[in-house]
Structures are given as C-alpha cells and as structure tokens.
C-alpha atoms as a PDB file:
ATOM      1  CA  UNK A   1       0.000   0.000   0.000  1.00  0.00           C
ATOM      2  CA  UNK A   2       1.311   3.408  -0.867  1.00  0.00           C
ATOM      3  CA  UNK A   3       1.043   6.092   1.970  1.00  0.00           C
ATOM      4  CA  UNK A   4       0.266   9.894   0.957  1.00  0.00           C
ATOM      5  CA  UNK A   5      -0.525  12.820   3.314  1.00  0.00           C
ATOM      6  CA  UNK A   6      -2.195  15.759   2.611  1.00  0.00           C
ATOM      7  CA  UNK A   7      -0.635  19.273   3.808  1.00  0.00           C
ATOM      8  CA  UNK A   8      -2.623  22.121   2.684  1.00  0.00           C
ATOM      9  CA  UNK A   9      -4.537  24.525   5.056  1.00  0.00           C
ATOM     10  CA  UNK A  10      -7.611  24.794   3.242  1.00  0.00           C
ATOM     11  CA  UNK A  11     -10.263  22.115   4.304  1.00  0.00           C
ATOM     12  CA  UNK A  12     -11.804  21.926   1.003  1.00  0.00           C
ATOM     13  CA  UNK A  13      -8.265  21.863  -0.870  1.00  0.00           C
ATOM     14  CA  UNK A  14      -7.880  18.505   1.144  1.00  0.00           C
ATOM     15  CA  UNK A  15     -11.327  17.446   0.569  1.00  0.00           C
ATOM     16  CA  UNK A  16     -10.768  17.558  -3.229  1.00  0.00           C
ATOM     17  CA  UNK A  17      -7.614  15.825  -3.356  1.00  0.00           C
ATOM     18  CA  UNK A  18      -9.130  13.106  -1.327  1.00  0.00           C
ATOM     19  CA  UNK A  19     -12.090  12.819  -3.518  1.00  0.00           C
ATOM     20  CA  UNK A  20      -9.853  12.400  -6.625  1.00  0.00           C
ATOM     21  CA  UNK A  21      -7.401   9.707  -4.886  1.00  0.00           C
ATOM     22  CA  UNK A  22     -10.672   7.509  -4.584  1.00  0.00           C
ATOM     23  CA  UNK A  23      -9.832   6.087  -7.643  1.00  0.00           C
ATOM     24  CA  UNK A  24      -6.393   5.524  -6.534  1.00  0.00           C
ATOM     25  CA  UNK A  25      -7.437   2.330  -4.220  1.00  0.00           C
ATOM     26  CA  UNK A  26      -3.709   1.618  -3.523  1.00  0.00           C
ATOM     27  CA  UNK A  27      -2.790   5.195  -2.184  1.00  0.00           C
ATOM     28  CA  UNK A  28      -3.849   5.642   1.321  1.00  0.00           C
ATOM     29  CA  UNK A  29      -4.184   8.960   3.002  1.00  0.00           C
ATOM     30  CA  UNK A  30      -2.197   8.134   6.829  1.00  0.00           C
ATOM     31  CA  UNK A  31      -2.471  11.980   7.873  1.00  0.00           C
ATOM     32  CA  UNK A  32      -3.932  15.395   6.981  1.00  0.00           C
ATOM     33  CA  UNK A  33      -2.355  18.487   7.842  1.00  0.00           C
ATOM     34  CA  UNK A  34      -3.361  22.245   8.051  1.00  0.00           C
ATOM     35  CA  UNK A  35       0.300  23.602   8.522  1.00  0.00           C
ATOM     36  CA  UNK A  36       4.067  22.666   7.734  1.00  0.00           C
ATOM     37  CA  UNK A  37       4.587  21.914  11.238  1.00  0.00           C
ATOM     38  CA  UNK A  38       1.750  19.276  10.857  1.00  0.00           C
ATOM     39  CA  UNK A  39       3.497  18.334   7.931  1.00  0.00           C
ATOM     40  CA  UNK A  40       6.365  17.911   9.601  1.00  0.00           C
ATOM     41  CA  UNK A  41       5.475  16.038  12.445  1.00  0.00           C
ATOM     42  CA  UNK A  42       3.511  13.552  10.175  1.00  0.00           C
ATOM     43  CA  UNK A  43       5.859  12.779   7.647  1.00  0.00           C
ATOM     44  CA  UNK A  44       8.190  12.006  10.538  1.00  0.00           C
ATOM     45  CA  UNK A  45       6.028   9.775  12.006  1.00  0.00           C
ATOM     46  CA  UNK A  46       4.425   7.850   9.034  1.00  0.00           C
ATOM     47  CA  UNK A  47       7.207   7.887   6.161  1.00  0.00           C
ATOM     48  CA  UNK A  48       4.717   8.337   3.550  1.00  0.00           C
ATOM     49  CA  UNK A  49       5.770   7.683  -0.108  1.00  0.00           C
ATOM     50  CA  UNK A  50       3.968  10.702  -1.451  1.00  0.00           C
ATOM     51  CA  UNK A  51       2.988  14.020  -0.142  1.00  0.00           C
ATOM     52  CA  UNK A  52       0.696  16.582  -1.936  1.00  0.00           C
ATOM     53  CA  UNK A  53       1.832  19.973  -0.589  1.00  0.00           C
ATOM     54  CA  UNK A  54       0.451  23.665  -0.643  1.00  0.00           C
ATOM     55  CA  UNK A  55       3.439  26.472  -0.719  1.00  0.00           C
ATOM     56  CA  UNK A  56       1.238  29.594   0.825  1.00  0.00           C
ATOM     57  CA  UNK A  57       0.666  28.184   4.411  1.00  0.00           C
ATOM     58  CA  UNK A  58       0.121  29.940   7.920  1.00  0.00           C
ATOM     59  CA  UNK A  59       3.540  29.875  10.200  1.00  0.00           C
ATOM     60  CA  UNK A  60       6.015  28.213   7.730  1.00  0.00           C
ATOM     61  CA  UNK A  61       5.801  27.528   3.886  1.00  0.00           C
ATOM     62  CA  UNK A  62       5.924  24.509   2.070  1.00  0.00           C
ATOM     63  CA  UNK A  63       9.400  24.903   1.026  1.00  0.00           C
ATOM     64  CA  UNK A  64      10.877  25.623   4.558  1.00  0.00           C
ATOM     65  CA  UNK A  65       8.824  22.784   5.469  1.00  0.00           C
ATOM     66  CA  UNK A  66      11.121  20.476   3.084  1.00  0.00           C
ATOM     67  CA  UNK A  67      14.117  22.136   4.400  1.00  0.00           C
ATOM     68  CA  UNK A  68      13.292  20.573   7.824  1.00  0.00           C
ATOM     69  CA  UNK A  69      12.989  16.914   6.648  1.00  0.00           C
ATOM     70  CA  UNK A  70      16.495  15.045   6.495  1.00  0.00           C
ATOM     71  CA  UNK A  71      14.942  12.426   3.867  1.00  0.00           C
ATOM     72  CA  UNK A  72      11.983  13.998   2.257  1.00  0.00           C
ATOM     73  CA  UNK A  73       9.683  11.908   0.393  1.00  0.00           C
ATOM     74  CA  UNK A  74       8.126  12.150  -3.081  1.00  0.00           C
ATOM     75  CA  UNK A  75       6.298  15.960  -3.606  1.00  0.00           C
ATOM     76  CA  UNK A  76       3.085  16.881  -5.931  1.00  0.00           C
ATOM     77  CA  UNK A  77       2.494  20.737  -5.408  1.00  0.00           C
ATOM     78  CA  UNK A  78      -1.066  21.824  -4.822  1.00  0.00           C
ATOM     79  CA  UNK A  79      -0.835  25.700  -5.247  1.00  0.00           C
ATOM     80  CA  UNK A  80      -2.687  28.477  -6.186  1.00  0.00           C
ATOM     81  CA  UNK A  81       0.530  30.812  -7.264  1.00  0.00           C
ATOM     82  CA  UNK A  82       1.898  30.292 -10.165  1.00  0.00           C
ATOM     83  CA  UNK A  83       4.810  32.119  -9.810  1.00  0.00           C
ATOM     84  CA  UNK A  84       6.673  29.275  -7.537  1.00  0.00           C
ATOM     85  CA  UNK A  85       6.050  26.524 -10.330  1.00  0.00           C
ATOM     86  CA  UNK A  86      10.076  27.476 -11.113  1.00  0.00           C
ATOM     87  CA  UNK A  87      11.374  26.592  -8.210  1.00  0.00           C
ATOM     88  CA  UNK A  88       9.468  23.657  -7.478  1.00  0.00           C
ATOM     89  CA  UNK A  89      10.623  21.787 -10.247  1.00  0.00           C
ATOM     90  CA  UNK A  90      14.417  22.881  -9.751  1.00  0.00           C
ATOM     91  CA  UNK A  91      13.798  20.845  -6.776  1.00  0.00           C
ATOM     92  CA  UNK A  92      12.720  18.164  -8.210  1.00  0.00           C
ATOM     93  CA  UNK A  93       9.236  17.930  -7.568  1.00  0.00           C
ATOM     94  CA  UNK A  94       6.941  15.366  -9.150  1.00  0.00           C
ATOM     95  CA  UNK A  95       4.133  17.719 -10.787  1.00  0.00           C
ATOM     96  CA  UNK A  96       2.862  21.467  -9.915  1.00  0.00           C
ATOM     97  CA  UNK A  97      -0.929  21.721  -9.458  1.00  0.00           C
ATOM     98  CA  UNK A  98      -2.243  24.762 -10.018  1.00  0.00           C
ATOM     99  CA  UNK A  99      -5.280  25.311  -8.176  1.00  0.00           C
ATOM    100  CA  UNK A 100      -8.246  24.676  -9.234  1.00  0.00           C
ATOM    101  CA  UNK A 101      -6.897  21.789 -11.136  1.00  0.00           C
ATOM    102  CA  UNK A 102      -9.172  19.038 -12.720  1.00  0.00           C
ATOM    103  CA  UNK A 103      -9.447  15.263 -11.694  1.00  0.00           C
ATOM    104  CA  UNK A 104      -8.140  14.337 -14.902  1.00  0.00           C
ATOM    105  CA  UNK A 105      -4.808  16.346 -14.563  1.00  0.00           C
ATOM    106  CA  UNK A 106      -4.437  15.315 -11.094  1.00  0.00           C
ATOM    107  CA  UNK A 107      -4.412  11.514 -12.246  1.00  0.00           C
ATOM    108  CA  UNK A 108      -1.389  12.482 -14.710  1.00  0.00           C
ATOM    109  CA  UNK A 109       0.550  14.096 -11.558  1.00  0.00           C
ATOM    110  CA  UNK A 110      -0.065  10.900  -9.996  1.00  0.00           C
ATOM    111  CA  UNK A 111       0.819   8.886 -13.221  1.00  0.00           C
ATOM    112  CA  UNK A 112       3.888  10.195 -13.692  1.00  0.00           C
ATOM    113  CA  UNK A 113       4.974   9.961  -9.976  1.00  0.00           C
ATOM    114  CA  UNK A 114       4.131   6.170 -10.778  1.00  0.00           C
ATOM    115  CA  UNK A 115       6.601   6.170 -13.597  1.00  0.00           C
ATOM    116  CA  UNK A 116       9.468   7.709 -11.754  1.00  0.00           C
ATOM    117  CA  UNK A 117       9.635   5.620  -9.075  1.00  0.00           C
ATOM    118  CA  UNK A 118      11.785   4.877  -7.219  1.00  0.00           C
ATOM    119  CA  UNK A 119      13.743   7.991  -8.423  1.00  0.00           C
ATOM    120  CA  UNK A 120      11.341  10.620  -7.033  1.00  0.00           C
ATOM    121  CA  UNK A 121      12.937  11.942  -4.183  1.00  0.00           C
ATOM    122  CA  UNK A 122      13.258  15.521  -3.453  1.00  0.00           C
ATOM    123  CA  UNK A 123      17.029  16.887  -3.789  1.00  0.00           C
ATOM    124  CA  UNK A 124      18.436  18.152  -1.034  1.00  0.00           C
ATOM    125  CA  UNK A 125      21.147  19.581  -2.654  1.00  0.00           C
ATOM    126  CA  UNK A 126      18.386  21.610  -4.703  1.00  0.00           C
ATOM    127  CA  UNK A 127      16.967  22.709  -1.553  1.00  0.00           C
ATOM    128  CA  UNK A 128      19.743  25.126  -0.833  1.00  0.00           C
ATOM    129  CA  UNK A 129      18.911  27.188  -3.933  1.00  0.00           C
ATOM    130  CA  UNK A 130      18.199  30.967  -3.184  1.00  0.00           C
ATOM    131  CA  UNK A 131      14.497  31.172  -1.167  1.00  0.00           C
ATOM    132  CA  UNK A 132      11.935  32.975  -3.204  1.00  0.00           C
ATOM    133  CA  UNK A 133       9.977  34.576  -1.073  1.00  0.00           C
ATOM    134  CA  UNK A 134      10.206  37.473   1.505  1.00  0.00           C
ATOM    135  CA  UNK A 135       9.556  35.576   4.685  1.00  0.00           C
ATOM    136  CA  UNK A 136      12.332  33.521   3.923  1.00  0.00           C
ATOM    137  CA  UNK A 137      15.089  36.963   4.186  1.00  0.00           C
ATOM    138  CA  UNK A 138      13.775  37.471   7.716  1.00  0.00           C
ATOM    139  CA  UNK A 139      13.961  33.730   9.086  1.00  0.00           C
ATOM    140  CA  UNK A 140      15.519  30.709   9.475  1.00  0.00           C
ATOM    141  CA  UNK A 141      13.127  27.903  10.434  1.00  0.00           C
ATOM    142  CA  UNK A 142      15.550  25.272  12.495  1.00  0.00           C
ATOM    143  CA  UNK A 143      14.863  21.870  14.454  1.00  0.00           C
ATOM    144  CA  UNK A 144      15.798  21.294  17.529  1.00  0.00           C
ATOM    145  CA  UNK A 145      14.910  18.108  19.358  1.00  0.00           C
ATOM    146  CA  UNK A 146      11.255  17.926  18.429  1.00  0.00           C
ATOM    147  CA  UNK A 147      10.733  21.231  18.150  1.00  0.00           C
ATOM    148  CA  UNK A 148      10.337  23.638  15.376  1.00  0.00           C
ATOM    149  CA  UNK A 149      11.731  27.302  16.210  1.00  0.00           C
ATOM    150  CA  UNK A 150      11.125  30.610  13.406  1.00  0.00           C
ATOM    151  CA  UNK A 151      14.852  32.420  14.414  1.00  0.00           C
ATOM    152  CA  UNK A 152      15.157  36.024  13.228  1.00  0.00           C
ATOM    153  CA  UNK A 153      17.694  36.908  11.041  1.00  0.00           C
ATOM    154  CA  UNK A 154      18.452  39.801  13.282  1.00  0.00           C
ATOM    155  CA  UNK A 155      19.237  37.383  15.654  1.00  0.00           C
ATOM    156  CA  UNK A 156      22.061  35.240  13.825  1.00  0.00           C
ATOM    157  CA  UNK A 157      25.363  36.132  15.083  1.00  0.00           C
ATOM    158  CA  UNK A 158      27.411  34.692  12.685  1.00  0.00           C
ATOM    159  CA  UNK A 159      27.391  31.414  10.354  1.00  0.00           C
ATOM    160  CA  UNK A 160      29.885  28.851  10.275  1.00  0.00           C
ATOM    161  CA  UNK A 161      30.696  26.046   7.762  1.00  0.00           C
ATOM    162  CA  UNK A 162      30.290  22.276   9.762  1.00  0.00           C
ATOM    163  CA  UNK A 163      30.891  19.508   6.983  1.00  0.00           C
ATOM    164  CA  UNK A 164      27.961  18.898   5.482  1.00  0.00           C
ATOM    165  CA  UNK A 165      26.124  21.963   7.693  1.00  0.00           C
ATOM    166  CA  UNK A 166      25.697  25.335   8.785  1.00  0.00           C
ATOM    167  CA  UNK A 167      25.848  26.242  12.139  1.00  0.00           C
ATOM    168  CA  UNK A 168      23.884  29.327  12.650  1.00  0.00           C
ATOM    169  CA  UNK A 169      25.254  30.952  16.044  1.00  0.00           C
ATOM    170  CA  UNK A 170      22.493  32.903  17.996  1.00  0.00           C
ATOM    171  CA  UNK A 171      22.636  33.935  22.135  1.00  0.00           C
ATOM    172  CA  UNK A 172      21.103  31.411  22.460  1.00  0.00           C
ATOM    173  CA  UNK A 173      23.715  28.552  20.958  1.00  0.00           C
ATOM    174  CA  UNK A 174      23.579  27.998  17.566  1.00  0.00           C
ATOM    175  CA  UNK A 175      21.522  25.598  15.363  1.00  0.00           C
ATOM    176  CA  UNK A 176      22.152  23.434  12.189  1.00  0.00           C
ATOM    177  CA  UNK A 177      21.071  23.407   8.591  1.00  0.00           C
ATOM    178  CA  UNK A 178      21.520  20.925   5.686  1.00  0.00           C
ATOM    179  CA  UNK A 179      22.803  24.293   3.243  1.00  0.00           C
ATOM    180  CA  UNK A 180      26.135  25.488   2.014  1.00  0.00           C
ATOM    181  CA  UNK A 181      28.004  28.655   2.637  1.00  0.00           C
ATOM    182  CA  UNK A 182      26.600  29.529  -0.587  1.00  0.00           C
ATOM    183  CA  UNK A 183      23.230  29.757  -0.297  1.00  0.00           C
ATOM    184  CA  UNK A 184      23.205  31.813   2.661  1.00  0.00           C
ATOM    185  CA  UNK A 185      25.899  34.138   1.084  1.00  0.00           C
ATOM    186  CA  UNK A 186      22.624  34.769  -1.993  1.00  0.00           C
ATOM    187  CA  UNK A 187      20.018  34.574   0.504  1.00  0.00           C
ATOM    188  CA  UNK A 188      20.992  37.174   3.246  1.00  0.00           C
ATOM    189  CA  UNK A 189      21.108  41.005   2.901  1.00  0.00           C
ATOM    190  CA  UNK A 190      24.511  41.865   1.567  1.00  0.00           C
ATOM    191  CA  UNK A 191      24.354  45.110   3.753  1.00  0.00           C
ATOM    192  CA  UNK A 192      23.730  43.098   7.146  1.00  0.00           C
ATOM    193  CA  UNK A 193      25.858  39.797   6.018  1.00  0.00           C
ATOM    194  CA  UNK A 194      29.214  39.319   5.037  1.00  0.00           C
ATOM    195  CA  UNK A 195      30.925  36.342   4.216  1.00  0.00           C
ATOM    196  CA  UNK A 196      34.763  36.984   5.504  1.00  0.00           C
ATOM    197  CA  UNK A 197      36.003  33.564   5.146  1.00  0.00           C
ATOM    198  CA  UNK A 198      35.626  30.425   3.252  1.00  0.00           C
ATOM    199  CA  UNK A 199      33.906  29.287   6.413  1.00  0.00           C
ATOM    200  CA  UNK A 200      32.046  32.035   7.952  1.00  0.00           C
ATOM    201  CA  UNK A 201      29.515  34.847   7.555  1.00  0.00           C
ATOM    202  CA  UNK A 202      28.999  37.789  10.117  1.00  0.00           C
ATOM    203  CA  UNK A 203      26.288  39.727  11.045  1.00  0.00           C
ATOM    204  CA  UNK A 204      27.812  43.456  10.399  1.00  0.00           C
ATOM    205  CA  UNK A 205      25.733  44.848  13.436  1.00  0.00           C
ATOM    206  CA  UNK A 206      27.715  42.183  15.618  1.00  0.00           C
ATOM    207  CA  UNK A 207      31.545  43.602  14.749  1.00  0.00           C
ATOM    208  CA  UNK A 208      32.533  45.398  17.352  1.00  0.00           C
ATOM    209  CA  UNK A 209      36.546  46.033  15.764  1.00  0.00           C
ATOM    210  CA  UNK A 210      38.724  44.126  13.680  1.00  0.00           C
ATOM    211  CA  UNK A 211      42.213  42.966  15.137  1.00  0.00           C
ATOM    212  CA  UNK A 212      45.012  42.699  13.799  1.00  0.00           C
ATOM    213  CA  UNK A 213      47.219  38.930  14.081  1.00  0.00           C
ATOM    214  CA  UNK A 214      50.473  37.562  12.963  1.00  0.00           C
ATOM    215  CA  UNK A 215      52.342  37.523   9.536  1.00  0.00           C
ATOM    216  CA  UNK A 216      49.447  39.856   8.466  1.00  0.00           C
ATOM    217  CA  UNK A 217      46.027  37.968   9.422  1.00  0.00           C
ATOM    218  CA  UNK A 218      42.881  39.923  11.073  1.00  0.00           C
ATOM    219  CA  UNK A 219      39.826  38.680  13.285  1.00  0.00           C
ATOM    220  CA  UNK A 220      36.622  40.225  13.158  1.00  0.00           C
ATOM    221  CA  UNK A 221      35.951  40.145  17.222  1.00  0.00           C
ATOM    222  CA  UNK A 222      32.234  40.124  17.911  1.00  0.00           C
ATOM    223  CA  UNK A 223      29.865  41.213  20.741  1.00  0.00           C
ATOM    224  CA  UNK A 224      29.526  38.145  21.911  1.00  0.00           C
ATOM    225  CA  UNK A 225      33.375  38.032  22.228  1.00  0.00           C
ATOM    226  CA  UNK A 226      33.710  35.480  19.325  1.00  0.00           C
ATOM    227  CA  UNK A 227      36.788  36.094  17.064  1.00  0.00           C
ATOM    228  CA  UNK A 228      35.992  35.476  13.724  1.00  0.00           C
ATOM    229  CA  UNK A 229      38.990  34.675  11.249  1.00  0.00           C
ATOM    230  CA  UNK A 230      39.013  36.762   8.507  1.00  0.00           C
ATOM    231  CA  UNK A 231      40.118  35.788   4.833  1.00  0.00           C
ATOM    232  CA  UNK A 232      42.637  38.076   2.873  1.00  0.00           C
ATOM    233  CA  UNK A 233      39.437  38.887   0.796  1.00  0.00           C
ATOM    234  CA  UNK A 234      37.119  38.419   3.890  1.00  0.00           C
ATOM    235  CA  UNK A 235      39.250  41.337   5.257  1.00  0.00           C
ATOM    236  CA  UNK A 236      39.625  43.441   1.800  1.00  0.00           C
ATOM    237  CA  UNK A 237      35.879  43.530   1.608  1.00  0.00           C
ATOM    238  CA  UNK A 238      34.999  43.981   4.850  1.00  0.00           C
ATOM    239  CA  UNK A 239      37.673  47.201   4.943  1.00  0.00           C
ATOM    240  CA  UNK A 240      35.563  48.231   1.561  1.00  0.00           C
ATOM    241  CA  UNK A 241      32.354  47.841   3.217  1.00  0.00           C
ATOM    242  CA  UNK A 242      33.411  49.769   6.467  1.00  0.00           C
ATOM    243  CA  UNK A 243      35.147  52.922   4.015  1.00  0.00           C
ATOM    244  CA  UNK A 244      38.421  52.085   5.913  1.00  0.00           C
END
C-alpha cells in the first residue's frame, strides 16, 4: 500500500484531493495536515511515499517545510501561485498543481509519480537554492529536538561552515542546517551579512573592531566576544564595506 498525506490549510483543498485519490485504491491517506509543522510532524512519524503539498501556508511555507525533513519523500504541489512553479521543479518535484486543477490532470501528476519511481525523491542539494519569497530573508526555520523554532535573522550572530552543515550561532547557541556557505551568502542582505572567510559569515551589526594577528592575518571580534577569522578577501571587503 502506498502512503500519501495531505498538507494544505484549506479544508476543502484537502477534501478535493481526497475525492480524486478515490480512484487511486492503492494510495492511502495516513495523515492530513493544516500547517508545515503538521506536515512535519507527520511525515516524521508515518514515512509516507507521497505528499501533496500547498506552498502559501500559515507559520512556515511549504518549502521551509522540506528544508526541515532530512529524507523527504516524493512531492506533488497543490498551489494556487503560479509564480513558484520554477522553483518547485528545480527541486525536483513530481508535478505542480495549479489550483483549481481538474481530476483528470491530477491523475497524470499521480501517473507520472508512478513512472518515476523509485527515483522521485526531493534533492536536497536543490533545496539550498536561493528562497523565493520574503519571509524567507527574515527567518531561518531550524529543528531542535522535536521542536520547530522561526529564528530572526536579526538574531544570527554569525554562520559557520560544519561539513555537510551550517551552524547558525544565535545567544542562544547555535543551530544546524543541511545548506552550504553559498546559499546563505545569496540569501541574506549583503548590507547586514558578510561572508569573511571560506567558512564564515557575520552579522555586520555584531563587529565590534577588527584585530590585527600575525604575519598579516585579522579577526573580526564580535559582541559576543567570538573572534571570527578573517580571509585576505574576507578582510579586503569587509575594509571596503566599512570605508576604511
């Protein structure tokens, strides 16, 4: 039996795509969800093959919701923007729905998910592309333990490359991400980050001074007291941003 779950805060947005799986006797519907931290919670605990997924959802979007899911499984976006349709099939996503859709184009979403199996799996590695929408230039959603925490960018420290993480350093203690330095260095406001080393970016309203260190190296030394290394490029741009 295949297992699909439904994450999409409109009741009647669920109700259809239940109606049209009826004719899909093999997929069964384990959970339905009104938010991404539903989502989250259910995909953890059931390990569904398929999920159909809004983007536009109250406290987190769809894609941040993928962002928190270490394996995620197989998507089909049910949407009524257009304008994401780009990004969700840079990540790989099944099919794109665009609301109100029809049973019969709903059964060739599902159709072709048949056909790719068992290669449908969202990319991770696609999931670090740039975010696309506003909320996601203000916030970080993290994990930790069980929980699900929205962190304000204004409240990143600094960011620090961890093999195959990010470690994003609040007052708090610091959090981790599945992303590259990368992403975050096209994501964040160039005017409040800075990437100053291959490994780390600073939040400019945390420098406090930069000092200098042997055979011609710099820190950047933080509020918190943290002494960044800085780059010979890290430090060249930083002096450019500063006007020093």
């Amino acid at each position: 039996m295949i297992k699909a779950i439904l994450i999409d805060d409109e009741p009647l947005a669920r109700g259809l795509v239940k109606e049209y799986l009826s004719d899909h006797p093999d997929i069964n519907i384990v959970a339905e969800c009104g938010d991404g931290f539903e989502g989250v919670k259910a995909i953890t605990q059931h390990q569904p093959d398929l999920i159909f997924l809004d983007i536009q959802m109250p406290k987190i979007n769809g894609f941040e919701m993928l962002e928190l899911l270490d394996q995620p499984p197989s998507v089909i976006f049910t949407t009524a923007f257009d304008e994401y349709a780009v990004r969700a099939f840079e990540q790989h996503a099944v099919d794109y729905l665009l609301k109100p859709f029809s049973k019969e184009r709903f059964d060739k979403a599902v159709a072709k998910w048949r056909q790719l199996q068992p290669r449908s799996q969202v990319s991770m590695e696609l999931l670090s592309e740039p975010a696309a929408q506003p909320e996601e230039r203000n916030r970080l959603v993290v994990k930790k333990g069980n929980n699900i925490l929205i962190v304000p960018i204004s409240s990143v420290h600094y960011l620090e490359a961890f093999d195959d993480y990010i470690k994003i350093h609040t007052k708090d203690g610091f959090y981790l991400k599945k992303k590259t330095m990368s992403h975050y260095e096209k994501v964040l406001e160039p005017g409040q980050f800075l990437r100053v080393h291959r490994s780390y970016l600073i939040n400019l309203q945390e420098l406090t001074r930069i000092e200098p260190m042997e055979k011609g190296h710099h820190v950047a030394l933080l509020k918190s007291g943290v002494r960044v290394p800085l780059s010979q490029a890290g430090y060249s741009k930083l002096r450019e941003l500063l006007g020093i």
